[in-house]
C-alpha atoms as a PDB file:
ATOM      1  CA  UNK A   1       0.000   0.000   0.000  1.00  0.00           C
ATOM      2  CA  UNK A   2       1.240   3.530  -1.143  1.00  0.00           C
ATOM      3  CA  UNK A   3       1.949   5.666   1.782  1.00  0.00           C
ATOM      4  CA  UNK A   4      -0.828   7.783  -0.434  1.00  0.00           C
ATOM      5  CA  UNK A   5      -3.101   5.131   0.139  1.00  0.00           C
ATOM      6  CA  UNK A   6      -2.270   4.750   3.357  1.00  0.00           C
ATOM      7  CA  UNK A   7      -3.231   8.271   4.387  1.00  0.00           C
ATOM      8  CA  UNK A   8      -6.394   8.165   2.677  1.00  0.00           C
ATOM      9  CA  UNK A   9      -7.354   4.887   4.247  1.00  0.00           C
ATOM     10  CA  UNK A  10      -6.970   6.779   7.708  1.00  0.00           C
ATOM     11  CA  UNK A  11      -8.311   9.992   6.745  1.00  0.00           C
ATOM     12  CA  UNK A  12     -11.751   7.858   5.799  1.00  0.00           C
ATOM     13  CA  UNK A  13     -11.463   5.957   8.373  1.00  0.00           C
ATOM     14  CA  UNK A  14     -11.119   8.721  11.078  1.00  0.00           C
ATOM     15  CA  UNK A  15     -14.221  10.151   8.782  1.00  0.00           C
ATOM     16  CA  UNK A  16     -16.012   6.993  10.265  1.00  0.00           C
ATOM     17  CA  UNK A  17     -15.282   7.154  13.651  1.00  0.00           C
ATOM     18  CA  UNK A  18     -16.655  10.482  13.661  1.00  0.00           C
ATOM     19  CA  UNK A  19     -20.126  10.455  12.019  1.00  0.00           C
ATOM     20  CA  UNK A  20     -20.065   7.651  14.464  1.00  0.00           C
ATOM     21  CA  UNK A  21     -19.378   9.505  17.143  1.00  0.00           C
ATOM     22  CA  UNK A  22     -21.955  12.066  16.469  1.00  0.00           C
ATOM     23  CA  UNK A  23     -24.570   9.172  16.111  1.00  0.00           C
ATOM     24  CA  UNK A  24     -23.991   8.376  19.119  1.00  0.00           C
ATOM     25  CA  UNK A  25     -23.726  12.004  21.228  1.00  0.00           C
ATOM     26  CA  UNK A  26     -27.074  12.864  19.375  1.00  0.00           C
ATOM     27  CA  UNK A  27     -29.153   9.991  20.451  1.00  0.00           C
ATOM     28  CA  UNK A  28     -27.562  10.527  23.933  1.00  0.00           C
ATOM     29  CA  UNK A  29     -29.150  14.321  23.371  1.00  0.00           C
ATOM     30  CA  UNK A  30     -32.307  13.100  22.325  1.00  0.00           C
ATOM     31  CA  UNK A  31     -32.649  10.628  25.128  1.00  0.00           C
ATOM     32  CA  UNK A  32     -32.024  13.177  27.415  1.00  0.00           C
ATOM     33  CA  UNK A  33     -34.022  15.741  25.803  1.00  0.00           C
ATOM     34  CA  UNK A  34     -37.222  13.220  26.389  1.00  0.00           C
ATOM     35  CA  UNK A  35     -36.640  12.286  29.904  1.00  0.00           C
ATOM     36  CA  UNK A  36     -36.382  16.396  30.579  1.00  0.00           C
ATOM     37  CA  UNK A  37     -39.863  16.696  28.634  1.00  0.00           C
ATOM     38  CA  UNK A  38     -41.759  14.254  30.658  1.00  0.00           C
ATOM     39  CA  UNK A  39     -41.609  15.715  33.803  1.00  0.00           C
ATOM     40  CA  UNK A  40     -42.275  18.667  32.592  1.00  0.00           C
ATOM     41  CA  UNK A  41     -45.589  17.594  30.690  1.00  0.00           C
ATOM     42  CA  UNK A  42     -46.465  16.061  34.092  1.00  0.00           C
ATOM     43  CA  UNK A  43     -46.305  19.606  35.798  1.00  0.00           C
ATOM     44  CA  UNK A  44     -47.883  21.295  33.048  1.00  0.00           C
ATOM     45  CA  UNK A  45     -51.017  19.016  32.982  1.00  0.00           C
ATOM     46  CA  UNK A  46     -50.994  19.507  37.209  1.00  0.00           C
ATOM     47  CA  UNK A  47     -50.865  22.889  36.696  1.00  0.00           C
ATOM     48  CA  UNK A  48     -53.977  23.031  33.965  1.00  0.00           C
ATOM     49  CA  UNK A  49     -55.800  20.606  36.316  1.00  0.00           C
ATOM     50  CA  UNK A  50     -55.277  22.749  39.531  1.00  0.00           C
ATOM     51  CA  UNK A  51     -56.457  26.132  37.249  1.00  0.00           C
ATOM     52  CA  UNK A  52     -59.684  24.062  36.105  1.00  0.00           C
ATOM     53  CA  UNK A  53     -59.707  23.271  39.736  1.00  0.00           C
ATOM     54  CA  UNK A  54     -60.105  27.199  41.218  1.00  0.00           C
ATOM     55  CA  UNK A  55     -62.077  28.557  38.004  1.00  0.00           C
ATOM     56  CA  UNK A  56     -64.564  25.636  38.826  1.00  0.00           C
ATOM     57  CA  UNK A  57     -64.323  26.982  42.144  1.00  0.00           C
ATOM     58  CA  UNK A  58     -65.470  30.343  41.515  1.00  0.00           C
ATOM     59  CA  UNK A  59     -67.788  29.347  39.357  1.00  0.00           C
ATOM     60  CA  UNK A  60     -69.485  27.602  42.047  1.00  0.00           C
ATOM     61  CA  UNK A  61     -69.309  30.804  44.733  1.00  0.00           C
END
């Protein structure tokens, strides 16, 4: 192999290892990005039910 070659074989090789790497650091992202959001959702539907809750409330008085 041609030290040519040779260089190229590592350059696409390192090109691999890479897009690999991103792969994998954006599905860590997005994995952590949905266990953020479903707490969250759980407040926000708390939150809706508690301001049902008091307008129901008032309604009533």
């Amino acid at each position: 192999m041609s030290e040519t070659s040779r260089i190229e074989h590592e350059i696409e090789q390192t090109r691999a290892d890479l897009a690999a790497t991103v792969d994998a650091l954006t599905a860590k992202v997005e994995a952590t990005e949905q266990r953020l959001k479903a707490p969250l959702v759980v407040l926000a539907g708390l939150a809706a039910g508690a301001v049902v809750g008091l307008v129901v409330q008032h309604l009533r008085r």
